[in-house]
Protein backbone atom coordinates (compact mmCIF):
# COMPACT_ATOMS: atom_id res chain seq x y z
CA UNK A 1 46.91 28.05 14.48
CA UNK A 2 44.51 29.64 16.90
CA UNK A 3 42.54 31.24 14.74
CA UNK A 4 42.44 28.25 12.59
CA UNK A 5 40.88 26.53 14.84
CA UNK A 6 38.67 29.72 15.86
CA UNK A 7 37.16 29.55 13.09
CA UNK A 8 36.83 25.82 12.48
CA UNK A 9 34.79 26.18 15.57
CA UNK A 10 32.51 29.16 14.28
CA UNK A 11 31.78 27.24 11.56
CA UNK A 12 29.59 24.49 13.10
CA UNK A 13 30.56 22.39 10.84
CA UNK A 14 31.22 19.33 13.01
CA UNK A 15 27.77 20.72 14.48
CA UNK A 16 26.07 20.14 11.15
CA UNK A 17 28.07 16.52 10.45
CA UNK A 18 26.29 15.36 13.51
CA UNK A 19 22.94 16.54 12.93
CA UNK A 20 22.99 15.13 9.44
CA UNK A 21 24.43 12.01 10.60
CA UNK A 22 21.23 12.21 13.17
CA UNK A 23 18.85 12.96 10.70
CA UNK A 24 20.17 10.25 7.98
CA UNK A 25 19.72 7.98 10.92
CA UNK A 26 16.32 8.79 11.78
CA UNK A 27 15.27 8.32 8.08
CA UNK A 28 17.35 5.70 7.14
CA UNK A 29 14.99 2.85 6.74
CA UNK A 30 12.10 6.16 5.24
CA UNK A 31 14.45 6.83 2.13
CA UNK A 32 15.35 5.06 -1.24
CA UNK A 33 18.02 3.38 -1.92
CA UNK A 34 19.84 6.86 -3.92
CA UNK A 35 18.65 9.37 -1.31
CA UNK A 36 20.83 7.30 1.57
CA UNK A 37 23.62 7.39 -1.01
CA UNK A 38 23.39 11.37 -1.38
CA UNK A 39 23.04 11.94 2.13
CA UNK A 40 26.43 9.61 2.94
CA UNK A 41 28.30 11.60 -0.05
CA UNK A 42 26.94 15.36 1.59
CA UNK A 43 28.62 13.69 5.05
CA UNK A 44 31.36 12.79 3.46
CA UNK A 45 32.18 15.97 2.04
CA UNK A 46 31.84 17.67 4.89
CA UNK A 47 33.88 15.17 6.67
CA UNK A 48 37.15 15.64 3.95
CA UNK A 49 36.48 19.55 4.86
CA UNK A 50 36.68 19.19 8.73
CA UNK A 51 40.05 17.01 7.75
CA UNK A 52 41.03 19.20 5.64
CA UNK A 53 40.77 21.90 8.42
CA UNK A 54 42.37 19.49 10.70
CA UNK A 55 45.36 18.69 9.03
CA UNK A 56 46.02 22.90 8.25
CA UNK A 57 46.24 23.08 11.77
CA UNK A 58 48.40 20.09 12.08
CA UNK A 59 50.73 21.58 9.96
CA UNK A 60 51.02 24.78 11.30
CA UNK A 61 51.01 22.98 15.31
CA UNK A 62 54.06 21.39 13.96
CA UNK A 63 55.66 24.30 12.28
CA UNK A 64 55.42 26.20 15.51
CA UNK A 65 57.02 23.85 17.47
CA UNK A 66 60.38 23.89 15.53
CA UNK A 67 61.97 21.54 12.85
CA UNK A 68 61.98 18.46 14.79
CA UNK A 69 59.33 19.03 17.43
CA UNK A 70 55.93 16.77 17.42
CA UNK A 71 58.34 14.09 14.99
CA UNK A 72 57.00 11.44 18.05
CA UNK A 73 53.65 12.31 17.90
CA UNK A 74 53.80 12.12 14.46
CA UNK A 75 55.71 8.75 13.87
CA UNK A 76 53.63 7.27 17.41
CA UNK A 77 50.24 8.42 15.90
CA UNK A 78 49.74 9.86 12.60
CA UNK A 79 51.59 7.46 10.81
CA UNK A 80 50.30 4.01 12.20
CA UNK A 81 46.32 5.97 11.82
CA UNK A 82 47.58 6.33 8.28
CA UNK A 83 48.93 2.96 7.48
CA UNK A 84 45.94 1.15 9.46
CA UNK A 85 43.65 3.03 7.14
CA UNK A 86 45.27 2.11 3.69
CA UNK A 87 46.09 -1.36 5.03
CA UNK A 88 42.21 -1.75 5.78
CA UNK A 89 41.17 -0.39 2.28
CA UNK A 90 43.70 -3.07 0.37
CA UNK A 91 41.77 -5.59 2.81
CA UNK A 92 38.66 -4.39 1.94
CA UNK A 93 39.54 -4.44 -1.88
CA UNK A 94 40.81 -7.76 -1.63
CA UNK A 95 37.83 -9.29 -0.24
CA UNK A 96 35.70 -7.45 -2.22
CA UNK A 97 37.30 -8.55 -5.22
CA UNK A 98 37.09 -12.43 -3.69
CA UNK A 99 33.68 -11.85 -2.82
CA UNK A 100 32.97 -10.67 -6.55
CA UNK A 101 34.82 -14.11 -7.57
CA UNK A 102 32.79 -16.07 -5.45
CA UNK A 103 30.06 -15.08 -6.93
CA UNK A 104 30.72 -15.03 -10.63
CA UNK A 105 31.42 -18.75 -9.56
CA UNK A 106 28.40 -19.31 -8.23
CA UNK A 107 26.47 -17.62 -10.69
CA UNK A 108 28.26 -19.90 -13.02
CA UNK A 109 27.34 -23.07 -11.45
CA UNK A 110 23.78 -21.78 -10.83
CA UNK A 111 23.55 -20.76 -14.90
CA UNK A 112 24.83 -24.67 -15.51
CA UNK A 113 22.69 -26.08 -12.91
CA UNK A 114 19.74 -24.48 -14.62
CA UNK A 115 20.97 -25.44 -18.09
CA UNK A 116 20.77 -29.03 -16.73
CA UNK A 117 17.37 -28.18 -15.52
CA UNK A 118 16.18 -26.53 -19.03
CA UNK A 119 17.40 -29.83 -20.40
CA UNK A 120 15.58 -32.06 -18.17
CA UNK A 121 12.34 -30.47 -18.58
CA UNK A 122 12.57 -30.26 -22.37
CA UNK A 123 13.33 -34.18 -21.90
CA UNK A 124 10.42 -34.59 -19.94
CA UNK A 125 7.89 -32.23 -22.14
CA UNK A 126 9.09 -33.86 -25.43
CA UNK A 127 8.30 -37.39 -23.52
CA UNK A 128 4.94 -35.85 -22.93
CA UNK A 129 4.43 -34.86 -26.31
CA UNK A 130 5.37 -38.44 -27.39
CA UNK A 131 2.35 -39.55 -24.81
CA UNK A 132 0.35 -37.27 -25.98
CA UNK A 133 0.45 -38.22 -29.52
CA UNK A 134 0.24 -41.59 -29.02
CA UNK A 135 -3.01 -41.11 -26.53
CA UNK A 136 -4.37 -39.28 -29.41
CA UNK A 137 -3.55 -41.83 -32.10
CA UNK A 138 -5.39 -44.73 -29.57
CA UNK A 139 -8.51 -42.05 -29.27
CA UNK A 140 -8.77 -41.86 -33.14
CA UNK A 141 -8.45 -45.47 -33.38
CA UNK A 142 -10.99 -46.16 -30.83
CA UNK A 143 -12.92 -43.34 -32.51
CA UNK A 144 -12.99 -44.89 -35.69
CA UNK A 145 -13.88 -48.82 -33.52
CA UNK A 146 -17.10 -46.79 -32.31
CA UNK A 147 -18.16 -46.06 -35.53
CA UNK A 148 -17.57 -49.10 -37.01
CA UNK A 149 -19.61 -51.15 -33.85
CA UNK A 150 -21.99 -48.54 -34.88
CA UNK A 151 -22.59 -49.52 -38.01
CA UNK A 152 -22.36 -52.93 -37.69
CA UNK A 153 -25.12 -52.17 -34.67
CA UNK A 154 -27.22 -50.66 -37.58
CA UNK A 155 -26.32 -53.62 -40.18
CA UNK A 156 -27.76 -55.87 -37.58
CA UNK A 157 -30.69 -54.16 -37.27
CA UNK A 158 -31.42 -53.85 -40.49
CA UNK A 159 -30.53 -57.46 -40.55
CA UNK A 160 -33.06 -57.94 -38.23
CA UNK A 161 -35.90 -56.11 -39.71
CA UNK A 162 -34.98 -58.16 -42.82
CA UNK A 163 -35.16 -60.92 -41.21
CA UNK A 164 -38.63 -60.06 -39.83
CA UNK A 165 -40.32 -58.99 -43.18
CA UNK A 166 -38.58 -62.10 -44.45
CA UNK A 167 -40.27 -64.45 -41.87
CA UNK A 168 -43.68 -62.41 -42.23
CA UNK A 169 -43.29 -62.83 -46.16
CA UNK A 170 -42.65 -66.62 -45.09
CA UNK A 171 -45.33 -66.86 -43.22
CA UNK A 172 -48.02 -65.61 -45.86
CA UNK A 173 -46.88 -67.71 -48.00
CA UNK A 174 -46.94 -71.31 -45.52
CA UNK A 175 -50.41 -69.96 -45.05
CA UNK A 176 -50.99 -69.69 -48.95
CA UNK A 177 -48.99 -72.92 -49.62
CA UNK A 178 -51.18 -74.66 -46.79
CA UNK A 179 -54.62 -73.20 -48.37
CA UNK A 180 -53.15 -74.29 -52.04
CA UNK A 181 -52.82 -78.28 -50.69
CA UNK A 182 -56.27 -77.89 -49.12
CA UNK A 183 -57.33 -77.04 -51.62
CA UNK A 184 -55.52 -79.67 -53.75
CA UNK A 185 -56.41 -82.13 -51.52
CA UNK A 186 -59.92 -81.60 -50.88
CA UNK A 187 -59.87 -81.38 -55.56
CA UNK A 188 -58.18 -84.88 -55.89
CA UNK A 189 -59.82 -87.40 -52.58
CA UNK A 190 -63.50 -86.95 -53.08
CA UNK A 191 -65.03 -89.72 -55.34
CA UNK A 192 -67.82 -88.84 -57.83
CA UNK A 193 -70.55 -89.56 -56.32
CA UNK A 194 -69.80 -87.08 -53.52
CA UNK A 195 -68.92 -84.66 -55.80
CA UNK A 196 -72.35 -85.43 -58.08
CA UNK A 197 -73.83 -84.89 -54.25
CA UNK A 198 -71.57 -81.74 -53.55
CA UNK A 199 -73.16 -78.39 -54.68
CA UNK A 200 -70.90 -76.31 -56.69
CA UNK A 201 -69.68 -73.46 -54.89
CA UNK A 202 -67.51 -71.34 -57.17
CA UNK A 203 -63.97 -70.87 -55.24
CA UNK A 204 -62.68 -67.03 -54.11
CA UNK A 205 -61.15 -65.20 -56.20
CA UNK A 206 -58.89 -63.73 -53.46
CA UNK A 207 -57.47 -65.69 -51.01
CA UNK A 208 -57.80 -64.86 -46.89
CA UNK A 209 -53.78 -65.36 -46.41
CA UNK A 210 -52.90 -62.96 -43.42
CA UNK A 211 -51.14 -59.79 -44.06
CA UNK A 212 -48.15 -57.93 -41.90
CA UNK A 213 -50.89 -56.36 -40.19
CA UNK A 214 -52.46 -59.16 -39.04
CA UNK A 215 -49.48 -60.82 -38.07
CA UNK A 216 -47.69 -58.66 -36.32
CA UNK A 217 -50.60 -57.13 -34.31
CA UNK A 218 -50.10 -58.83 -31.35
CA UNK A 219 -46.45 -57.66 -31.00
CA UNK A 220 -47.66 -53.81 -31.71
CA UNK A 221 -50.37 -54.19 -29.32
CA UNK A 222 -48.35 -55.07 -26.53
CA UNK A 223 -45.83 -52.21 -27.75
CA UNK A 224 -48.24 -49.35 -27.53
CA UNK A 225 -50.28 -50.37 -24.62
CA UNK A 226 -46.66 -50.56 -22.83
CA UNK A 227 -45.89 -47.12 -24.85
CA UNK A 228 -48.99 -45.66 -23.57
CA UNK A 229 -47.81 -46.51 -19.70
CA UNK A 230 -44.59 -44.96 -20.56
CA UNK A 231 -45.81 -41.60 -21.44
CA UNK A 232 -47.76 -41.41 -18.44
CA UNK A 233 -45.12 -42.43 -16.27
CA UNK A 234 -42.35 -40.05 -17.48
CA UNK A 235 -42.99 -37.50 -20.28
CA UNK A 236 -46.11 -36.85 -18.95
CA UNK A 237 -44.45 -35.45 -15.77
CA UNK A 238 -41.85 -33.98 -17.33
CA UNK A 239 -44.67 -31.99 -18.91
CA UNK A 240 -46.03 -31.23 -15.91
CA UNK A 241 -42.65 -30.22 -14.47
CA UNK A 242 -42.09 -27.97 -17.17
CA UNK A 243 -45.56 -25.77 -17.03
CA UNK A 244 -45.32 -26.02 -13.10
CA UNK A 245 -42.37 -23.46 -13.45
CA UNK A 246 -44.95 -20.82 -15.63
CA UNK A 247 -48.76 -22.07 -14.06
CA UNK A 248 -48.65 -22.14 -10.57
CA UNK A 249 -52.09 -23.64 -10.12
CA UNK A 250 -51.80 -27.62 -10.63
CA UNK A 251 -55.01 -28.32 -11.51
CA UNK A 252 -54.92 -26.10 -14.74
CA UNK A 253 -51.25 -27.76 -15.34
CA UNK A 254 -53.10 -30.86 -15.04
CA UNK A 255 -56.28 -29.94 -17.35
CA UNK A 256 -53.28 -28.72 -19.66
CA UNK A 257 -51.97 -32.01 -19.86
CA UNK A 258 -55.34 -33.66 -20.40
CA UNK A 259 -56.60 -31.93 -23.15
CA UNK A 260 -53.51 -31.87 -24.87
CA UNK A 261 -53.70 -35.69 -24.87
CA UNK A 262 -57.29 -35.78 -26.02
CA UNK A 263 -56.46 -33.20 -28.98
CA UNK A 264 -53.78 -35.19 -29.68
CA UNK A 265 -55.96 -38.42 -29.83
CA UNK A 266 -58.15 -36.24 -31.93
CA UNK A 267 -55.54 -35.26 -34.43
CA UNK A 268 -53.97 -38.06 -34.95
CA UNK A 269 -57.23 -40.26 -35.56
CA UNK A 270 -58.28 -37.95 -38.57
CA UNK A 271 -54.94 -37.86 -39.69
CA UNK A 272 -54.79 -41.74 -40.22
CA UNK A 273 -58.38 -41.57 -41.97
CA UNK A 274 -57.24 -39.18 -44.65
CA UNK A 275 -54.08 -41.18 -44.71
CA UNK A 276 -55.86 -44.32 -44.88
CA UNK A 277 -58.20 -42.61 -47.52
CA UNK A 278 -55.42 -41.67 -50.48
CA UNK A 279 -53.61 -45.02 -49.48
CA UNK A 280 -56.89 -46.54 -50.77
CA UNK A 281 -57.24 -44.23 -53.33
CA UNK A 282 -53.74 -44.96 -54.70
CA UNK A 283 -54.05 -48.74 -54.43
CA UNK A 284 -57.74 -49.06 -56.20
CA UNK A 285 -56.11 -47.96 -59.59
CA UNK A 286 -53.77 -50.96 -60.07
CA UNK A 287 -54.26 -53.41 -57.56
CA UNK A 288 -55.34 -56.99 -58.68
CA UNK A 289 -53.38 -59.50 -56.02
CA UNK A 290 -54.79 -62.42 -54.06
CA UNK A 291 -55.44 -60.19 -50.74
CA UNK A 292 -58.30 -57.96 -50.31
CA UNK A 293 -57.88 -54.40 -50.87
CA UNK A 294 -58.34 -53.51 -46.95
CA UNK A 295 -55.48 -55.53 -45.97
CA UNK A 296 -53.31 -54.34 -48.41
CA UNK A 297 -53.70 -50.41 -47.41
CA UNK A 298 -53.34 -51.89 -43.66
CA UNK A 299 -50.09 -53.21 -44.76
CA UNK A 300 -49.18 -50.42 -46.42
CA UNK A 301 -49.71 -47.89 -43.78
CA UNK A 302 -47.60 -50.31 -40.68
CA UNK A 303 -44.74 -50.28 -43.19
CA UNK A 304 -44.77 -46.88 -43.78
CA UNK A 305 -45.69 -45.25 -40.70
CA UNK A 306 -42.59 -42.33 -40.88
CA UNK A 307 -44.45 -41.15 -43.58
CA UNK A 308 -47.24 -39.89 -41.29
CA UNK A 309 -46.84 -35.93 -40.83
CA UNK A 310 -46.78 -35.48 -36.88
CA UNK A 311 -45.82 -32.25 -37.20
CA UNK A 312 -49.03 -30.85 -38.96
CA UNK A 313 -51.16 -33.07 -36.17
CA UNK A 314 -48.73 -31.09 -33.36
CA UNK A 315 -49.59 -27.68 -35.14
CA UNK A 316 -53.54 -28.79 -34.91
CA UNK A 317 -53.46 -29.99 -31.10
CA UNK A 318 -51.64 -26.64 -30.51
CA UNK A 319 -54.52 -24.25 -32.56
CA UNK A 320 -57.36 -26.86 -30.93
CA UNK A 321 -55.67 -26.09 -27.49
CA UNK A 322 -55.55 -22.13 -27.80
CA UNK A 323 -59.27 -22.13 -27.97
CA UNK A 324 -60.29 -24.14 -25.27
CA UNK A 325 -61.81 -22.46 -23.19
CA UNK A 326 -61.35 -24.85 -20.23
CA UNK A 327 -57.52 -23.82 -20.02
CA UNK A 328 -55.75 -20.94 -20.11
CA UNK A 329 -52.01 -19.72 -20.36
CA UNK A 330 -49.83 -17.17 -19.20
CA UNK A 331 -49.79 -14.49 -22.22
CA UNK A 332 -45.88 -14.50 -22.52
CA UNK A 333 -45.50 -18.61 -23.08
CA UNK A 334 -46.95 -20.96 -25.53
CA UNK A 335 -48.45 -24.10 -25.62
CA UNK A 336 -45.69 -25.41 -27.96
CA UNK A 337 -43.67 -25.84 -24.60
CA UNK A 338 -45.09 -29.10 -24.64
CA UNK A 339 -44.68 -30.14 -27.94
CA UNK A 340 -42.39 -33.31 -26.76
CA UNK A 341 -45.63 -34.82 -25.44
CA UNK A 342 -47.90 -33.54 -27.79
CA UNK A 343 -45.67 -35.30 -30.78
CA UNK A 344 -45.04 -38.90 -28.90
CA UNK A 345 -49.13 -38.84 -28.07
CA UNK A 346 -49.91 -37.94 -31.84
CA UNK A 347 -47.37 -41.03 -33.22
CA UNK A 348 -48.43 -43.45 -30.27
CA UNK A 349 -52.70 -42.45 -31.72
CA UNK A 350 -51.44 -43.12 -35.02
CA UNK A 351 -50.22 -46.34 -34.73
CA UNK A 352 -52.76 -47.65 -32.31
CA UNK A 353 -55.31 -47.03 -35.21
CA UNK A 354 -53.46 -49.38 -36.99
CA UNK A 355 -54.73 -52.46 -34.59
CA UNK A 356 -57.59 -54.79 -34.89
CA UNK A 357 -59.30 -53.47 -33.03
CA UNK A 358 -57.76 -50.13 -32.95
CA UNK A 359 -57.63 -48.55 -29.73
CA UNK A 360 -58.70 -45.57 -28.10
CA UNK A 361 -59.49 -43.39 -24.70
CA UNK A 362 -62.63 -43.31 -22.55
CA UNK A 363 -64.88 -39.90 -22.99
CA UNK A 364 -64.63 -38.20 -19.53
CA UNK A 365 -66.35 -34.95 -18.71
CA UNK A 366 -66.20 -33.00 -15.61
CA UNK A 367 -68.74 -33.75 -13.25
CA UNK A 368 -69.66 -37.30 -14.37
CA UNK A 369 -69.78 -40.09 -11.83
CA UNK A 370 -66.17 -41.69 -10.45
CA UNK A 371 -65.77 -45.17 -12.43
CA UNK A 372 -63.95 -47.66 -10.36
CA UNK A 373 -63.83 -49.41 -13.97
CA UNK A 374 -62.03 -46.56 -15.89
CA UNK A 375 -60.16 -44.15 -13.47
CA UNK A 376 -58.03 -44.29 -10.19
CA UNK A 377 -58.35 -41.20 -7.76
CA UNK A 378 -55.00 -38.81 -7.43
CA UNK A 379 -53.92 -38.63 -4.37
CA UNK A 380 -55.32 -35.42 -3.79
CA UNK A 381 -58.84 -36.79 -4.02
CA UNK A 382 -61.07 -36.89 -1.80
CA UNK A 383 -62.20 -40.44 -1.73
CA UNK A 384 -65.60 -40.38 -0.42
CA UNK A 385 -66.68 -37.78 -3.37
CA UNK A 386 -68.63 -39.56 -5.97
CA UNK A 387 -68.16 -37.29 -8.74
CA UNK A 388 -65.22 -36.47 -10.76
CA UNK A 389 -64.04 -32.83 -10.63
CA UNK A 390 -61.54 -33.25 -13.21
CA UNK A 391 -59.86 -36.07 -15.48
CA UNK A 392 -55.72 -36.09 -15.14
CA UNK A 393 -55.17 -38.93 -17.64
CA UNK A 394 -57.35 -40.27 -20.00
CA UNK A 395 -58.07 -44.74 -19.78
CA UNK A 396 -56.73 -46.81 -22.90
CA UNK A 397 -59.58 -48.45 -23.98
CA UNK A 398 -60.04 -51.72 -26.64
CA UNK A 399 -63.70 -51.52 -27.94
CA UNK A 400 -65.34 -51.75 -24.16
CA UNK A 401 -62.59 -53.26 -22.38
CA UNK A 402 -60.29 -51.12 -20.16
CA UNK A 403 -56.15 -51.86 -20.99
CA UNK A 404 -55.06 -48.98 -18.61
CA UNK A 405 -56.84 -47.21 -16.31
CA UNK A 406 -56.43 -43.39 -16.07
CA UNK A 407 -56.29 -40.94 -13.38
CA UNK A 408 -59.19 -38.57 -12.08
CA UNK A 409 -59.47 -35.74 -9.04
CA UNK A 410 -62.87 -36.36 -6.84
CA UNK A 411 -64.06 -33.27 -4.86
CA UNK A 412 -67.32 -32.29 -3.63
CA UNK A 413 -68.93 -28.81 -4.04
CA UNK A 414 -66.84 -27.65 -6.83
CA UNK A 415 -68.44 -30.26 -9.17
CA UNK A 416 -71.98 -29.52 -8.78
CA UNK A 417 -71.46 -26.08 -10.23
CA UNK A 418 -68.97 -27.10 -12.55
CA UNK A 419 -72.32 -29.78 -13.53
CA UNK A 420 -75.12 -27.06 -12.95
CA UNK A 421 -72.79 -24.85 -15.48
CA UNK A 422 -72.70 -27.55 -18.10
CA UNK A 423 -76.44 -28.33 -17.66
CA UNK A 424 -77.54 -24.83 -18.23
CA UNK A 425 -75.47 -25.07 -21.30
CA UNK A 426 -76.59 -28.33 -23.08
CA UNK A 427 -80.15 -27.63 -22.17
CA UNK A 428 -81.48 -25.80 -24.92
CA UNK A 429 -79.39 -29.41 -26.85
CA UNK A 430 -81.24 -32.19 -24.95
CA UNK A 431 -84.26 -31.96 -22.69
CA UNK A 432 -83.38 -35.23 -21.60
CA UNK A 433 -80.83 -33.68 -19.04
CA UNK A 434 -83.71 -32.35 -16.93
CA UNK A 435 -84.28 -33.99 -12.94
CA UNK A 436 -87.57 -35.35 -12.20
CA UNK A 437 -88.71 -37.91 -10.00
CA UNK A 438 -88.82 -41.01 -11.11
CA UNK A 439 -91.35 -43.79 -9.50
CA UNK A 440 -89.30 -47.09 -8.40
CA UNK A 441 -89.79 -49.05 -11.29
CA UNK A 442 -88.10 -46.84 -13.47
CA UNK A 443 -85.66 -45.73 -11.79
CA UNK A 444 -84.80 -49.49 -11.44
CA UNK A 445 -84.61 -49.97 -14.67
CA UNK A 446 -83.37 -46.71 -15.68
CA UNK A 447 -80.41 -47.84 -13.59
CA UNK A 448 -80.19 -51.41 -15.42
CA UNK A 449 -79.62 -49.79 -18.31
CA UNK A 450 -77.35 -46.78 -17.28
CA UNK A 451 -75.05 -49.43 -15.81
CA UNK A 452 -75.26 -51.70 -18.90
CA UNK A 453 -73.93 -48.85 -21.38
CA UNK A 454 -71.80 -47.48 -18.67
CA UNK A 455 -68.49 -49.25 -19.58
CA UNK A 456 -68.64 -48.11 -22.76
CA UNK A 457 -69.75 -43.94 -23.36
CA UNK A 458 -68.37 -43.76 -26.50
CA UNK A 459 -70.78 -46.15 -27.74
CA UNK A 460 -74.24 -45.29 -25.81
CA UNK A 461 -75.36 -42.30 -27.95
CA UNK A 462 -74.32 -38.80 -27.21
CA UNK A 463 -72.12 -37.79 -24.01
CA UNK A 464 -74.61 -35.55 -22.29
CA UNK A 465 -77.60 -38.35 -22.62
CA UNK A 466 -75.02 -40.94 -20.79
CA UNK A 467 -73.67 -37.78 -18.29
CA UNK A 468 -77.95 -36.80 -17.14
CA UNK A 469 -78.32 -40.86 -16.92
CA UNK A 470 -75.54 -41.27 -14.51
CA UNK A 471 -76.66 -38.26 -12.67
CA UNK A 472 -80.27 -39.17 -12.39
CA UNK A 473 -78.76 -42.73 -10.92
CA UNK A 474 -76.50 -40.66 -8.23
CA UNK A 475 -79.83 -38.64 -7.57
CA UNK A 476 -82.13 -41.89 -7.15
């Protein structure tokens, strides 16, 4: 038994069960789940070999004492150790196997609870998809509402333009039914001796009943003039908005601007002539009704404005525009930027040739005296400069009244050799642009009759004549 236990002791095995037990416990919380497992088997092992060991030498303790010695020990300790150890393991079976039941019970509510839930939710998403369709179904049907306001918006309208040419058609013909019993009366009440009196005057052969033109050319008068404001007011700065982001200087965004709205003038006034021209053309070959022939290609062109080709005037602002050489563009844009305001210029020209008396915009050049008359100053101006250094919006003119007044920049210095540039220039032109004096008398009248043709320099001869007039009066 000694040297049982001799060598139980040289061993170190109980040595090594602690330090494993001391190492398993330093790196406990360090190692997975299966590497705590395999340390708790190696100590286990080791443990069944040290009680292994231990109960050798309990037998052989007891086999040296004789047959009945250490039966107390035995019975008072061995045996209740034993029996506390298997009583503990049934326990722990026991509640193990309770523990497992628990569960399985609860994990059998918890599957039915979330059946219930599955249920509910598939309730609620198939009450959704109900909503859903029936939200849809109203959306079609107010779809298919819209459409049908829609188009009885557009019945109406064309209702109402029906309605128009039917009251304008009305009206020529009260004003030819009126002529007819004029002319019925004036045949029937005279007696003969007034008509013996009366010299014969043969009667028209075309009567002077007025057309759609004519009748409606109040109405588009006040339309474009208003149209004209418009422009100015908003696409005008969108415009300027727009090339602001690519020109930083604002007074070349502004000449932009201008001479894109004089080009477009331009354009769209020859435009309307050689529209105006084959309409004429056209209508000469068969026309024979009571109306002259002028009023009847007037008529013709207001109802069939759309079929004026903006798009060919918006191609020839664009090419007149690229060789200005008053502007200038960065070389990786294009002047078609502003083709918005280029096209709504060229229809609004259009139609405002269509007037009687068509309209127009003043004739500004740089340099020539500020009109009060014509222009307002920007507010960048500086208001005691007489001269204008540059035009930002042309005036609506009717003949030689002003309608709206457009918008010029006054600055002194610049303009004088923006004006001594332009004089050099039309020189060799007009020797009437040359500064002499000019003895009292003259210049008085000279200024009578600069003023009396001022209001109106489209109509007083060539623009540098009226431009060395109004300088010669700023001289004097």
């Amino acid at each position: 038994m000694a040297d049982s236990l001799r060598r139980l002791i040289n061993n170190e095995t109980c040595r090594i069960l602690q330090e494993k037990l001391e190492n398993w416990y330093k790196d406990y919380h360090i190692n997975s789940c299966d590497q705590n497992l395999t340390r708790c088997c190696e100590i286990m092992e080791l443990n069944s070999m040290i009680q292994g060991q231990l109960f050798t030498i309990l037998n052989k303790t007891s086999q040296e004492g004789g047959h009945y010695a250490g039966v107390d020990t035995i019975k008072s300790r061995l045996l209740p150790w034993l029996g506390t150890c298997f009583s503990s393991h049934t326990c722990g079976s026991s509640s193990h196997l309770q523990e497992s039941r628990e569960k399985d019970r609860w994990m059998k509510e918890l599957a039915c609870t979330r059946d219930q839930e599955i249920h509910q939710l598939e309730k609620e998403l198939n009450s959704t998809r109900l909503q859903l369709s029936f939200v849809q179904q109203e959306l079609k049907a107010s779809r298919v509402k819209e459409e049908c306001a829609l188009k009885n918006l557009d019945r109406m309208s064309d209702y109402e333009q029906q309605l128009q040419t039917l009251k304008d058609e009305i009206a020529i013909l009260g004003a030819q039914k009126s002529l007819l019993q004029n002319r019925l009366a004036l045949s029937r009440s005279p007696s003969p001796r007034s008509i013996r009196s009366r010299s014969p005057s043969p009667l028209p052969k075309r009567s002077s009943s007025p057309g759609r033109a004519r009748l409606t050319n109040a109405s588009r008068h006040a339309r474009l003039v208003e149209r004209f404001s418009d422009i100015y007011a908003q696409e005008r700065l969108d415009a300027q908005s727009l090339l602001r982001s690519y020109v930083d200087d604002l007074e070349m965004v502004q000449r932009i601007i201008y001479t894109a709205v004089v080009e477009s003038f331009r354009a769209a006034k020859m435009a309307f002539r050689q529209f105006k021209m084959r309409v004429r053309k056209t209508l000469s070959l068969s026309y024979s009704g009571p109306e002259s022939l002028e009023d009847m290609v007037m008529d013709y062109i207001v109802r069939q404005e759309d079929l004026y080709d903006v798009q060919a005037s918006v191609c020839e602002v664009i090419r007149a525009m690229n060789i200005n050489p008053k502007i200038s563009f960065p070389p990786e844009t294009d002047f078609i930027m502003i083709s918005g305001l280029i096209r709504e210029m060229c229809r609004v020209a259009f139609s405002m040739q269509t007037l009687d008396p068509p309209l127009d915009i003043s004739f500004g050049t740089d340099g020539e005296l500020f009109s009060e008359y014509k222009y307002r100053r920007s507010y960048d101006s500086e208001f005691t400069a007489p001269l204008v250094a540059y035009h930002v919006w042309p005036a609506l003119m009717e003949e030689d009244t002003v309608l709206v007044k457009g918008e010029a920049v006054t600055r002194r210095g610049a303009v004088w050799s923006q004006r001594g540039r332009s004089r050099s220039r039309s020189r060799s032109r007009s020797r009437s642009c040359s500064l002499r004096p000019l003895s009292p008398s003259a210049g008085h009248s000279r200024h009578l009759r600069s003023r009396s043709r001022s209001s109106s320099p489209l109509r007083s001869g060539s623009p540098s004549k009226w431009a060395c007039a109004e300088l010669r009066r700023s001289w004097l």
